[in-house]
Protein backbone atom coordinates (compact mmCIF):
# COMPACT_ATOMS: atom_id res chain seq x y z
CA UNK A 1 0.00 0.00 0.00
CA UNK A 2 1.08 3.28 -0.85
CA UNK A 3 1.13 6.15 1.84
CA UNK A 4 0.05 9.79 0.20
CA UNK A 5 0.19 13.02 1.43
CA UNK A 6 -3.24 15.10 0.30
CA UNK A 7 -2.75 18.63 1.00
CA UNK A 8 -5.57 20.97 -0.22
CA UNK A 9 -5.03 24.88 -0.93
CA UNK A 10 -7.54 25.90 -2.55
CA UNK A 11 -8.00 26.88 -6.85
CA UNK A 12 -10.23 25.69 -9.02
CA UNK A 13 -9.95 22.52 -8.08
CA UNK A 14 -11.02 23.31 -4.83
CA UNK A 15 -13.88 25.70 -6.03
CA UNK A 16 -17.38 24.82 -6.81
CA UNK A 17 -20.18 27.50 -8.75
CA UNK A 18 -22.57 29.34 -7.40
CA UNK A 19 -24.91 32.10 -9.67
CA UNK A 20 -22.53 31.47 -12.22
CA UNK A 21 -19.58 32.89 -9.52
CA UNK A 22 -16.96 30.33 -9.14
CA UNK A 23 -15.09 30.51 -5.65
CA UNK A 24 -13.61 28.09 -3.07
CA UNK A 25 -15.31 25.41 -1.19
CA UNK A 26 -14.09 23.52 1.94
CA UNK A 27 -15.19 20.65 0.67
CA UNK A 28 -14.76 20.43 -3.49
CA UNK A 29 -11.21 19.36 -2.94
CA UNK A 30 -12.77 16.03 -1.25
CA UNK A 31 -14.46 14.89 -4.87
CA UNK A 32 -11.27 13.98 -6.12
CA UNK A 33 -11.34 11.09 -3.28
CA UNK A 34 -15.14 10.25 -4.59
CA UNK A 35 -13.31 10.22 -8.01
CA UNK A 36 -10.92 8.16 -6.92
CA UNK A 37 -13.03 5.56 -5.18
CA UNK A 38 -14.70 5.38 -8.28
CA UNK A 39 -12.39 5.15 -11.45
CA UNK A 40 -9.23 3.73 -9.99
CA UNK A 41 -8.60 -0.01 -10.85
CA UNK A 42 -7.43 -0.09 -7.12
CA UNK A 43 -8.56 2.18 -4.85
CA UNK A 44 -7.51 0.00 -1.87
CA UNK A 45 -3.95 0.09 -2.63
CA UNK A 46 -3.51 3.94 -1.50
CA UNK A 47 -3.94 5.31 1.88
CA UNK A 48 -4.63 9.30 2.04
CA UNK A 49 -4.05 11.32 4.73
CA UNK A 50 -5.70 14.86 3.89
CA UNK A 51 -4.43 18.55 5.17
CA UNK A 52 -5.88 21.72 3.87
CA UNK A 53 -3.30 24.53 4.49
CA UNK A 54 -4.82 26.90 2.43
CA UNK A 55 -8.30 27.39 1.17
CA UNK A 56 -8.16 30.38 -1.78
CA UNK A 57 -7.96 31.20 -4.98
CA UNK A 58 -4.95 31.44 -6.85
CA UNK A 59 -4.86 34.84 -7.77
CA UNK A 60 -4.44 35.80 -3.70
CA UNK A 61 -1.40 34.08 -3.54
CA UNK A 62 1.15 35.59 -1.22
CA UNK A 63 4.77 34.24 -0.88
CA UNK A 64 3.77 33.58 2.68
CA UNK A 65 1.12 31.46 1.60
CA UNK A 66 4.69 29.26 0.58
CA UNK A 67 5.36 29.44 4.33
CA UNK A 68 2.03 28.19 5.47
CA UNK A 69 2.45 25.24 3.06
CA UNK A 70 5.85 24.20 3.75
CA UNK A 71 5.04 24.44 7.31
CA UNK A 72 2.08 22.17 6.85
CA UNK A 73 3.83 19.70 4.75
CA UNK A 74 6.65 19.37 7.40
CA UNK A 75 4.29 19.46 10.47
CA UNK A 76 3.67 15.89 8.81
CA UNK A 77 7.35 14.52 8.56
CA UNK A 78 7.20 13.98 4.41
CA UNK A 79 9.41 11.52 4.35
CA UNK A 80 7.29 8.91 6.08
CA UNK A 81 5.16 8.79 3.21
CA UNK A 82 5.30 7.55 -0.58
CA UNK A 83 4.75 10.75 -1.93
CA UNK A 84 2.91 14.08 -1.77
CA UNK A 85 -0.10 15.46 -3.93
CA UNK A 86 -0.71 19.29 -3.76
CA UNK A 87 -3.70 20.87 -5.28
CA UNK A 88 -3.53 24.33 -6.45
CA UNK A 89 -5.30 26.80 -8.64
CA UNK A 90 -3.74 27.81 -12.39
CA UNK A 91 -2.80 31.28 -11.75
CA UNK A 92 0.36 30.97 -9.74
CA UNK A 93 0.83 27.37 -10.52
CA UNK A 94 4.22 27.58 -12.00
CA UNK A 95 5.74 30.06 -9.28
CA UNK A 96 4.41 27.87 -6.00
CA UNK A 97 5.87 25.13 -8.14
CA UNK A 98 9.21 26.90 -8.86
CA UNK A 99 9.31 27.95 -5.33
CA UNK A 100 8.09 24.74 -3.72
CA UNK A 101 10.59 23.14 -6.08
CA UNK A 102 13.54 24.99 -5.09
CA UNK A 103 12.70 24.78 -0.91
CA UNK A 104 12.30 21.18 -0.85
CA UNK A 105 15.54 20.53 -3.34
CA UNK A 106 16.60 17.67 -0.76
CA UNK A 107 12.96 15.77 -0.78
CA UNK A 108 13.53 12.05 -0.51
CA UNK A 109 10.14 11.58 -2.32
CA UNK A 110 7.71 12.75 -5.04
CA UNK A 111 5.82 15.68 -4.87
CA UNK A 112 3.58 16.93 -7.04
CA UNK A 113 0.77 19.78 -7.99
CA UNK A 114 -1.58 19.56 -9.31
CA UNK A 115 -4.71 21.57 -10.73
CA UNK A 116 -7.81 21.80 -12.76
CA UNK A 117 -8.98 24.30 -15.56
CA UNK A 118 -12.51 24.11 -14.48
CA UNK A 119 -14.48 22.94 -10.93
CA UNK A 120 -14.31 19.38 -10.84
CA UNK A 121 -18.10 18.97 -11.03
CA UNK A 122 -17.73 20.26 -14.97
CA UNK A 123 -17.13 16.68 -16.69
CA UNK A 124 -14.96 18.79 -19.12
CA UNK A 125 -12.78 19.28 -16.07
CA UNK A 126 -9.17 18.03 -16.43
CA UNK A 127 -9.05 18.24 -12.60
CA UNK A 128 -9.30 14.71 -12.10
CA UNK A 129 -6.66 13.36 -15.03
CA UNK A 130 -4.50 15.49 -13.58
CA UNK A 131 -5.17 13.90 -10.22
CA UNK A 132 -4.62 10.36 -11.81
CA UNK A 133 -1.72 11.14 -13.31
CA UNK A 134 0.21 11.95 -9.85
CA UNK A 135 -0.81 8.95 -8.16
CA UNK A 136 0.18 6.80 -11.02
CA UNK A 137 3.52 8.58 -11.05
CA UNK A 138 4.17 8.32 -7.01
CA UNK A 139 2.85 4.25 -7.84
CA UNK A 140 5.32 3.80 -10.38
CA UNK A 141 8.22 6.16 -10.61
CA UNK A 142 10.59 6.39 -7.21
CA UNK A 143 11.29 9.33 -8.43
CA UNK A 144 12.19 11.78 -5.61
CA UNK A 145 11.80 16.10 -6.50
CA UNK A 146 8.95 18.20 -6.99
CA UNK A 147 6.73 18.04 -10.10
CA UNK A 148 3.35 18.98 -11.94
CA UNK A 149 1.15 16.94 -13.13
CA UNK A 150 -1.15 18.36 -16.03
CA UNK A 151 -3.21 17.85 -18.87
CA UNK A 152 -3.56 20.34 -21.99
CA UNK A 153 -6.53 20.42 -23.98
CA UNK A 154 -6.20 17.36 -26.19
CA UNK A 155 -2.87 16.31 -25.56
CA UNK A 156 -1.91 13.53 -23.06
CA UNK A 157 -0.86 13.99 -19.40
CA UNK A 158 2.11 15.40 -18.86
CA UNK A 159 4.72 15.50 -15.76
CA UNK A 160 6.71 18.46 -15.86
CA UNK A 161 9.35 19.79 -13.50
CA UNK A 162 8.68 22.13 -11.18
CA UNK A 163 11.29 24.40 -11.67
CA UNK A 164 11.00 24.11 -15.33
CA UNK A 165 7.10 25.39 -15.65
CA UNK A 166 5.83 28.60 -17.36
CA UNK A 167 3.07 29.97 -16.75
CA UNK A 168 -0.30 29.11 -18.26
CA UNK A 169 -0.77 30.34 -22.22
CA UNK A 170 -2.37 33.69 -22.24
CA UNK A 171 -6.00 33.44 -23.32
CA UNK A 172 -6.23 29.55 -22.04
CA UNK A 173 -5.59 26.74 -19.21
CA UNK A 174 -2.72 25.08 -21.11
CA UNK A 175 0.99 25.13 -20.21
CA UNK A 176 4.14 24.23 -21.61
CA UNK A 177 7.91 23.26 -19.98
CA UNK A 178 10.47 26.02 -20.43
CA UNK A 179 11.49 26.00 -24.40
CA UNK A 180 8.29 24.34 -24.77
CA UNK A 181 10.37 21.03 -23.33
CA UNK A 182 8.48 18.23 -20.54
CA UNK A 183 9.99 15.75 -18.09
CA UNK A 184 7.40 12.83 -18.58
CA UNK A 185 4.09 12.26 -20.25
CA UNK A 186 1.59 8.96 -19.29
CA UNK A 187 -0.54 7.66 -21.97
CA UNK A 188 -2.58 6.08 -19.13
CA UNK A 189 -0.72 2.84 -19.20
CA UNK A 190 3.26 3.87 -18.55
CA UNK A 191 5.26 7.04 -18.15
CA UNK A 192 7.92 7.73 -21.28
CA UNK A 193 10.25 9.54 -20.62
CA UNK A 194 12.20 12.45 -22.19
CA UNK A 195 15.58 11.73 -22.44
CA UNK A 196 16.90 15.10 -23.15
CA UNK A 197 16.08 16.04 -19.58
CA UNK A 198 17.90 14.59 -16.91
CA UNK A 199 16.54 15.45 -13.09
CA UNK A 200 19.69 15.53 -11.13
CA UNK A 201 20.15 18.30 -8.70
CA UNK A 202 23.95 19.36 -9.12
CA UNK A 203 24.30 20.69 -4.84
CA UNK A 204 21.04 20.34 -2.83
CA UNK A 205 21.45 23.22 -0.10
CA UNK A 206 19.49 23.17 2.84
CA UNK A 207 16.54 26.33 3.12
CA UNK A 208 14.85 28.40 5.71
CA UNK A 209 11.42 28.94 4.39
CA UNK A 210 11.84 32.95 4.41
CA UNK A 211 10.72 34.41 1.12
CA UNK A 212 12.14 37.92 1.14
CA UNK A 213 8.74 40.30 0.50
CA UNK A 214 11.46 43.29 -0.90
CA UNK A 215 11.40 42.12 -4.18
CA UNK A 216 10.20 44.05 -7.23
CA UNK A 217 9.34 42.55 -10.03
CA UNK A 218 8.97 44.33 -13.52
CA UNK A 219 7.70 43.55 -17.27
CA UNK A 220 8.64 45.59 -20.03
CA UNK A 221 6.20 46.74 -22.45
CA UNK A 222 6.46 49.46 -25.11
CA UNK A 223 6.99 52.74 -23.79
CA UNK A 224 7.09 51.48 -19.68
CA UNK A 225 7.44 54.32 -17.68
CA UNK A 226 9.94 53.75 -14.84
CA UNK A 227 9.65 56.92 -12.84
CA UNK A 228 6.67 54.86 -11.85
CA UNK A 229 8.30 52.49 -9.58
CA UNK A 230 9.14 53.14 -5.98
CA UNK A 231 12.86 52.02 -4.77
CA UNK A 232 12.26 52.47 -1.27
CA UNK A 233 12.43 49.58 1.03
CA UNK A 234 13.52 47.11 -1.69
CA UNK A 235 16.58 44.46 -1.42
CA UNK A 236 17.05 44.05 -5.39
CA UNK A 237 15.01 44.42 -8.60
CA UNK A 238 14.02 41.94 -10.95
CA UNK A 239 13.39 43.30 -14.51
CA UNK A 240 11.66 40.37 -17.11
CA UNK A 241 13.36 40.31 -20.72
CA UNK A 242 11.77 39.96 -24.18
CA UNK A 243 12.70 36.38 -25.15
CA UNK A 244 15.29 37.30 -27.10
CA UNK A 245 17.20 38.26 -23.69
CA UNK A 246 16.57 42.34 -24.75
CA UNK A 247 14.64 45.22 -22.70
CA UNK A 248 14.65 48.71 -24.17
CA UNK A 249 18.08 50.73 -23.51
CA UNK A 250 16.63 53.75 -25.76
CA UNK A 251 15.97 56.94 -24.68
CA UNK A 252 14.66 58.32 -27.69
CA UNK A 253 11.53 59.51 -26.34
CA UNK A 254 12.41 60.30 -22.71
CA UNK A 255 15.04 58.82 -20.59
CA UNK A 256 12.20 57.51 -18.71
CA UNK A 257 11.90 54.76 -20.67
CA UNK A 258 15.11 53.70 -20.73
CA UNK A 259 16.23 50.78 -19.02
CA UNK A 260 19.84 51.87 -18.61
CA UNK A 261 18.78 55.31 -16.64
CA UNK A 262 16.76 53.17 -14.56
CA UNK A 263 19.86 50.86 -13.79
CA UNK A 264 21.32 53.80 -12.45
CA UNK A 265 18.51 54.87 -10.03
CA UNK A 266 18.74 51.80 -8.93
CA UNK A 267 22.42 51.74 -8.30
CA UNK A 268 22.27 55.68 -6.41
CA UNK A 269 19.58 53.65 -4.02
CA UNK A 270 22.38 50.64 -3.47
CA UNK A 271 19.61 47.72 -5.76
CA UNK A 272 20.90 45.04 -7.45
CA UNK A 273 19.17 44.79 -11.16
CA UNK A 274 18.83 41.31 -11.81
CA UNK A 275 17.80 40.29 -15.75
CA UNK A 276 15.93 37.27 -16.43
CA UNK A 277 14.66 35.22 -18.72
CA UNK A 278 17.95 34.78 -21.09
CA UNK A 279 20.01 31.72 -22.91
CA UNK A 280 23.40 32.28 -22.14
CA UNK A 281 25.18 31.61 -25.64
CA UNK A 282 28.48 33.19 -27.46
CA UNK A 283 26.05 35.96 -29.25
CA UNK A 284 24.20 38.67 -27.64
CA UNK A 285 22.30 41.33 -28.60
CA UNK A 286 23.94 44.85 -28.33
CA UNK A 287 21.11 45.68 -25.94
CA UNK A 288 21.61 42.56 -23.25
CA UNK A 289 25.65 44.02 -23.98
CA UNK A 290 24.41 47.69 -22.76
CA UNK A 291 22.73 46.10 -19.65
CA UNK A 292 25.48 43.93 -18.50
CA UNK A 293 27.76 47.00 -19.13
CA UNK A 294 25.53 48.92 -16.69
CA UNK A 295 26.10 46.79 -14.03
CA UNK A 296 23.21 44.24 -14.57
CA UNK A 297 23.05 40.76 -13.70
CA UNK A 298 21.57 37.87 -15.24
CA UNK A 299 20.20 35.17 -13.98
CA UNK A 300 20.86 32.90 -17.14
CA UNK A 301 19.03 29.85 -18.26
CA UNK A 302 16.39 29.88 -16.08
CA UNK A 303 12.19 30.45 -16.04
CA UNK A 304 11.44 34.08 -15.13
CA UNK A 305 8.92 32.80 -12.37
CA UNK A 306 11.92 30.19 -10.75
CA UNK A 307 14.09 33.05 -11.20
CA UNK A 308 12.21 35.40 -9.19
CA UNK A 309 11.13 32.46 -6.21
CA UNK A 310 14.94 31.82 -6.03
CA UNK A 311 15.15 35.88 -5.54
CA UNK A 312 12.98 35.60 -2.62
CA UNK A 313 14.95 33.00 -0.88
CA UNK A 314 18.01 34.13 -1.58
CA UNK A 315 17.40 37.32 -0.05
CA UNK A 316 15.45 35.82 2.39
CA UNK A 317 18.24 33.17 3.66
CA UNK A 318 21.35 35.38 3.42
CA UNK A 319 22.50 38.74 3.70
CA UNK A 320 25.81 38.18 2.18
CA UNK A 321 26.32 39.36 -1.24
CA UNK A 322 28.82 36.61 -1.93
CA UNK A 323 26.02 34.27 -0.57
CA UNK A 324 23.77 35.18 -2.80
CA UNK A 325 25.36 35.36 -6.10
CA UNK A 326 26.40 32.15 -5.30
CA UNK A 327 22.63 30.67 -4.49
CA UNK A 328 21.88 32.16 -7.28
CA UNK A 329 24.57 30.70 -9.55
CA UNK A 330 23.67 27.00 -8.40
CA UNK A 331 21.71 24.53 -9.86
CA UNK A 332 20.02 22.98 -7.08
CA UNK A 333 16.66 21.74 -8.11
CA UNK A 334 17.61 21.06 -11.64
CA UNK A 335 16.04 24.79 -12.68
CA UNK A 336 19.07 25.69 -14.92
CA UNK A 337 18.59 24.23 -18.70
């Protein structure tokens, strides 16, 4: 018999709908045990002990939300189970899974989340495939790490790593691996493999679950405006990239615009500038050039939403600046490509 963790938070599949509002319900979360009871081929064979950290939507999520989950999960000694199933909403999926990933780095077992795109009482739910999928991985795959378990629209199940998930497609409830690459999918009899992926952690390091809340995060956009930010009581920035590793360094039309003048402001109030999402390679644009010239960092080869969880607990578990470059710099939950 196998020995799984159920810890609730919350999402939509956790919700139910009411007067065409759909919102959270204590006990939606519990169908996917009905479900289970139901369409497994051997529902006897897994014993589930249930927790419910969290009961909200996605959207709310708070990095200390992270802390009230971690604390839950380890209030229940993990390792004395087979494997752990958390549910969670689509929104924020892939950062609680990038920074749920990078935390437990050291996890002897599986873990993974998963969601739904609609309640589960919709039959055109994937809630409960996604559900499936988990179990059978934690039945048949040893495989220790964090992971997500989820089903696009017509395509099969999928296990993806945590630290290796974007976020959900805009204008839909599908996802896709960083470069559009996945760790596992299950055709509903075995798991295959990619082979171009290998999960091994190069130096797990042990984490306090402190998520530093002095983080800014920034998208560009055509003509941003970055008199608009505040750089008071802030530890570093975090500036996204277009996807060819580029943010504007013009100031053609105002110097407010610019991303280089803004490095400096940032610099005269003592803030890192961290860059990320960007392929390290021999070639780079004359732009990403300008911003590492500036003084710039980049956090290379890694998801923009694991890049800014590792932010948070780097500056949440040191205040070293040698520390932290060098958190930053290893791979410990298999999040650089």
């Amino acid at each position: 018999m196998k020995n799984i963790l159920l810890a609730f938070t919350g999402g939509t599949i956790g919700s139910k709908v009411a007067d065409n509002f759909i919102d959270t319900n204590p006990q939606a979360g519990f169908k996917l045990l009905e479900m289970f009871a139901e369409l497994d081929t051997d529902p006897l064979s897994i014993n589930f002990k249930t927790i419910q950290p969290l009961q909200i939507l996605s959207e709310n999520l708070h990095p200390q939300h992270w802390q009230q989950i971690i604390a839950a999960i380890e209030a229940e000694q993990p390792n004395q189970f087979d494997g752990i199933i958390l549910t969670h909403g689509t929104d924020t999926l892939a950062f609680s899974a990038a920074a749920l990933g990078l935390y437990f780095n050291q996890l002897q077992i599986p873990m993974l989340l998963v969601s739904s795109d609609l309640p589960l009482e919709n039959p055109l739910a994937n809630g409960w495939s996604n559900f499936h999928c988990a179990i059978e991985f934690i039945r048949r795959i040893p495989q220790p790490g964090v992971f997500v378990a989820y089903q696009n629209q017509g395509q099969l199940p999928t296990i993806y790593q945590a630290t290796r998930l974007a976020s959900c497609l805009q204008l839909s409830s599908d996802f896709i691996g960083i470069q559009s690459q996945v760790f596992m999918h299950f055709d509903g009899c075995k798991f295959t493999p990619n082979a171009s992926i290998q999960h091994s952690p190069q130096k797990p390091i042990n984490l306090e679950a402190k998520f530093s809340a002095r983080i800014l995060l920034i998208t560009p956009y055509p003509g941003i405006d970055y008199t608009q930010f505040k750089l008071d009581q802030l530890d570093a920035v975090i500036h996204d990239l277009y996807h060819s590793g580029t943010a504007c360094i013009s100031g053609l039309f105002g110097e407010e615009h610019n991303l280089l003048a803004f490095i400096k402001q940032c610099q005269a109030h003592q803030l890192p500038v961290y860059l990320a999402p960007a392929i390290q390679s021999e070639n780079i644009y004359s732009s990403t050039k300008e911003l590492l010239n500036a003084g710039a960092q980049i956090i290379w080869n890694m998801s923009l939403e694991t890049a800014y969880a590792k932010l948070l607990l780097a500056y949440g578990n040191y205040a070293d600046t040698e520390a932290i470059v060098d958190f930053l710099n290893t791979n410990i939950a298999g999040e650089r490509i």
